[in-house]
N, C-alpha and C. Protein backbone atom coordinates (compact mmCIF):
# COMPACT_ATOMS: atom_id res chain seq x y z
N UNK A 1 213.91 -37.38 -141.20
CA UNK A 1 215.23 -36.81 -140.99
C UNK A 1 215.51 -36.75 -139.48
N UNK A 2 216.66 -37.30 -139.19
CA UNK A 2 217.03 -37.43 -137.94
C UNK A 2 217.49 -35.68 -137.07
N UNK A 3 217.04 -35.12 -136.57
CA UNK A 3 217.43 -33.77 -135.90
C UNK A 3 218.27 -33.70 -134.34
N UNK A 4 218.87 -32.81 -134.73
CA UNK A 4 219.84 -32.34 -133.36
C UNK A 4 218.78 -32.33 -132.07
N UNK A 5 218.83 -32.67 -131.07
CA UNK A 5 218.59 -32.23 -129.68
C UNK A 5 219.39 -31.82 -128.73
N UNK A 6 218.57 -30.80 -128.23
CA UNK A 6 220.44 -30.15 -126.84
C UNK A 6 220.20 -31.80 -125.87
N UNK A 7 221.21 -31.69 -125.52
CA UNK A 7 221.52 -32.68 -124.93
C UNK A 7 221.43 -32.18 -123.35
N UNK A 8 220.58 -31.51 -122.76
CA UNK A 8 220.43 -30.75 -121.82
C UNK A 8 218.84 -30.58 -121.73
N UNK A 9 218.15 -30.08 -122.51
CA UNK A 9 216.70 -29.92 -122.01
C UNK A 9 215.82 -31.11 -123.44
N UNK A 10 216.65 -31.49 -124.52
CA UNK A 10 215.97 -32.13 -125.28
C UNK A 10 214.67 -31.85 -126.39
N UNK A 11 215.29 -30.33 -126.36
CA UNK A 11 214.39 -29.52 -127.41
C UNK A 11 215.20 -29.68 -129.02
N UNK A 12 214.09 -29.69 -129.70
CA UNK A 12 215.35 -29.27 -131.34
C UNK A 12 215.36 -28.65 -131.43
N UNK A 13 217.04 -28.47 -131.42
CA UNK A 13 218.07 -27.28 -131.90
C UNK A 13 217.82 -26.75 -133.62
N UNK A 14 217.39 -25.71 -133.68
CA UNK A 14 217.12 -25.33 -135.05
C UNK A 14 217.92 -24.08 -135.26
N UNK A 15 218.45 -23.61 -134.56
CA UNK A 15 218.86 -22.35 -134.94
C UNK A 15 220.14 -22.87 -135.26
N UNK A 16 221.42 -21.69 -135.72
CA UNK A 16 222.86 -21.86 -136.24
C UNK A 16 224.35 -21.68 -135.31
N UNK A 17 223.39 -21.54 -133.51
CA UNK A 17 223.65 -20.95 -132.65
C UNK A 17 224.46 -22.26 -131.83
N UNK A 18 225.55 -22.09 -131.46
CA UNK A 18 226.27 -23.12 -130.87
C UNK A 18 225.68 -23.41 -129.48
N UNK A 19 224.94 -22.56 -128.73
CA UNK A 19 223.83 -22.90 -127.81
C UNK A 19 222.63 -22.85 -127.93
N UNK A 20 221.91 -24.01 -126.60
CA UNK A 20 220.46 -24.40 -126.99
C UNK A 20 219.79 -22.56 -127.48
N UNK A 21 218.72 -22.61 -127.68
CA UNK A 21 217.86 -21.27 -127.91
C UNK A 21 217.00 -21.46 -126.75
N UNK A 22 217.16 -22.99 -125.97
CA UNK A 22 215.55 -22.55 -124.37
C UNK A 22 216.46 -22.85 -122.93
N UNK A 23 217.43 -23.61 -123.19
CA UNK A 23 218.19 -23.64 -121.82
C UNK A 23 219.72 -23.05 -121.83
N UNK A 24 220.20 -22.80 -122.52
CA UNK A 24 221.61 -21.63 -123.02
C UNK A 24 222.73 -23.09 -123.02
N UNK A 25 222.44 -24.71 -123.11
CA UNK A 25 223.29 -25.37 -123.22
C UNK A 25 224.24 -25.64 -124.31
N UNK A 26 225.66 -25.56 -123.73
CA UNK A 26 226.47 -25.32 -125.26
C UNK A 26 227.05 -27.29 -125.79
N UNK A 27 226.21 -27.02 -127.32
CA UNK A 27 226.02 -28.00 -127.76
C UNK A 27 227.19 -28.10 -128.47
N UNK A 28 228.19 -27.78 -128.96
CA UNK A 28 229.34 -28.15 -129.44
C UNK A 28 229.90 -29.27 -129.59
N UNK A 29 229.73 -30.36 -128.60
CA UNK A 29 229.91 -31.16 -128.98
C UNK A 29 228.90 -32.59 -129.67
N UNK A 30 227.84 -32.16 -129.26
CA UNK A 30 226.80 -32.62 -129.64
C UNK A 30 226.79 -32.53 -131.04
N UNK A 31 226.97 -31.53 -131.60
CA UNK A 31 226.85 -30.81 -132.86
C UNK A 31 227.96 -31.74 -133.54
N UNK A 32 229.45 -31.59 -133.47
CA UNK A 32 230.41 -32.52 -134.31
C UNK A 32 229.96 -33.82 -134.02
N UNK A 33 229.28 -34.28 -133.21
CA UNK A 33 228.96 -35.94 -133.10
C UNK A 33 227.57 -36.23 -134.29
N UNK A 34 226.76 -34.90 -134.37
CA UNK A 34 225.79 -35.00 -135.43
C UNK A 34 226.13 -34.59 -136.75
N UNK A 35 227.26 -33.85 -136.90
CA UNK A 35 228.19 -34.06 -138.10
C UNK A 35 228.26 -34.82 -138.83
N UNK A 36 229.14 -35.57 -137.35
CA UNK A 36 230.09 -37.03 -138.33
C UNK A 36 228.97 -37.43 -138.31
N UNK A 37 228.03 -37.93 -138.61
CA UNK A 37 226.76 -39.05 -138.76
C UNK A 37 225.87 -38.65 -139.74
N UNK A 38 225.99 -37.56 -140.44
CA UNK A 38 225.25 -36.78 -141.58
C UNK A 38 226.62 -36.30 -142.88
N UNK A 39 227.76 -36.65 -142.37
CA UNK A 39 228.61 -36.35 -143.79
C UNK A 39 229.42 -37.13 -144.11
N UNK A 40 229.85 -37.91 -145.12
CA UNK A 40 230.53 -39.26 -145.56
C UNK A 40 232.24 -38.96 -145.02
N UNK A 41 232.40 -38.50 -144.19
CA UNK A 41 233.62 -38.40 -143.77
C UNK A 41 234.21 -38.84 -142.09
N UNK A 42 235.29 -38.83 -142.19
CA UNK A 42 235.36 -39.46 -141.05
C UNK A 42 236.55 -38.81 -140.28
N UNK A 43 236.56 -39.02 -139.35
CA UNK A 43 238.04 -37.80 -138.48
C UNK A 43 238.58 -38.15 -137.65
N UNK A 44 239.96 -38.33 -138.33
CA UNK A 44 241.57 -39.01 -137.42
C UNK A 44 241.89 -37.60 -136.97
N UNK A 45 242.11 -37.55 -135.73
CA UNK A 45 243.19 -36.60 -135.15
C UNK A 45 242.53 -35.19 -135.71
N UNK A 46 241.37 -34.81 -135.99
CA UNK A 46 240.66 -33.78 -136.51
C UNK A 46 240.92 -33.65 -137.87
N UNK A 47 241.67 -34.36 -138.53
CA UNK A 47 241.81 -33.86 -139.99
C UNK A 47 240.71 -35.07 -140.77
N UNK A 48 239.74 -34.64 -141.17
CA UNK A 48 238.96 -35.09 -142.08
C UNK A 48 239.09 -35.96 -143.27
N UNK A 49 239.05 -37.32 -143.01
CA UNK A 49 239.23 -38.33 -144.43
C UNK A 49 238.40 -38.72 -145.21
N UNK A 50 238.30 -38.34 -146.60
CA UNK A 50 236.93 -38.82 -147.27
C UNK A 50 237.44 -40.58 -147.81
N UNK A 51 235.80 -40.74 -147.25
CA UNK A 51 235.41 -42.20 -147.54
C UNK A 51 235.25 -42.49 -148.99
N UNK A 52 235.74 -43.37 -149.84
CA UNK A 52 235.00 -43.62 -151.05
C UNK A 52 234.23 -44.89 -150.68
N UNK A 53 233.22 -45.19 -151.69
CA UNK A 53 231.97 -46.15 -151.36
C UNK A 53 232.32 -47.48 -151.04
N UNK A 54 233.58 -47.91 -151.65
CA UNK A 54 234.21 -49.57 -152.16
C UNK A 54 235.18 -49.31 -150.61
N UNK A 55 235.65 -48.14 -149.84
CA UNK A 55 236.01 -48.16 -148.67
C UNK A 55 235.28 -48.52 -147.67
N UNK A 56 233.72 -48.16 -147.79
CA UNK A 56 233.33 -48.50 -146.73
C UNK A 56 232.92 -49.52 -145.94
N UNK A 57 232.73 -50.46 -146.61
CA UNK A 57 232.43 -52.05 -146.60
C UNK A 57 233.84 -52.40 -145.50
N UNK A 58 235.30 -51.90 -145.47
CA UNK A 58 236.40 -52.37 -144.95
C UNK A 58 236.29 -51.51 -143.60
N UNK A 59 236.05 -50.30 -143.97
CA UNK A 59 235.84 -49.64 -142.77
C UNK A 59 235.40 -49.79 -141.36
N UNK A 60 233.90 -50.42 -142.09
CA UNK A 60 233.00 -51.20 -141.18
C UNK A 60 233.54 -52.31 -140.43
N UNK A 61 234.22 -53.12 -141.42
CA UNK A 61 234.81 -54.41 -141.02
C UNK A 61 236.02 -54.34 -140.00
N UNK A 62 236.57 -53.08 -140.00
CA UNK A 62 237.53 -52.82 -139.37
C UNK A 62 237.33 -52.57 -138.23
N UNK A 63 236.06 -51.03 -138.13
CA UNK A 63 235.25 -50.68 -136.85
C UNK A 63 235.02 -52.49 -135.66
N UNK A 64 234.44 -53.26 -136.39
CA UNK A 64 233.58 -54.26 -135.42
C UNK A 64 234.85 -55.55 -135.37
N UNK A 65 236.14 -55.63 -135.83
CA UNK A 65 237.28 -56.01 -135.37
C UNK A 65 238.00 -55.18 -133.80
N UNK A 66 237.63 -54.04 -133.93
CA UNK A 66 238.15 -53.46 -133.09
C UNK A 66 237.21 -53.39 -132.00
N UNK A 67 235.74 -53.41 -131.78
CA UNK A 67 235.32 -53.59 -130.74
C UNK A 67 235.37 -55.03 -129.88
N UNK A 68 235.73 -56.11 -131.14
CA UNK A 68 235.22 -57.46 -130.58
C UNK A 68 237.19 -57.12 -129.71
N UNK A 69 237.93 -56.64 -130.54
CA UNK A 69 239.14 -56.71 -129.54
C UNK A 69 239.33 -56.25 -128.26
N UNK A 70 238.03 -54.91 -127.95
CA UNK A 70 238.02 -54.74 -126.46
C UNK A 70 237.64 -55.31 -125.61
């Protein structure tokens, strides 16, 4: 299982605490980036879109259209 690290001293974050528990770094955003990567959803403009399975195959396809366009 992949686990949170503060992104500051690189300890795992285990507690429920929006900062580290050994260097007081506030992981907040760290935290929604380990979110989205642990829940089948995805977020336009903060409002949360659920993926169905037969979506995601296009999704993908869509994601790596859009990088080759940068």
């Amino acid at each position: 299982m992949n686990e949170l690290k503060c992104t500051n001293c690189g300890e795992a974050h285990t507690s429920n605490d929006r900062h580290c528990s050994f260097c007081g770094e506030d992981l907040g955003e760290a935290i929604l980036k380990y979110k989205e990567k642990q829940l089948p959803v995805t977020f336009n403009n903060g409002k949360p879109k659920k993926i169905q399975p037969e979506d995601e195959a296009e999704e993908r396809k869509q994601a790596v259209l859009r990088i080759k366009e940068q």
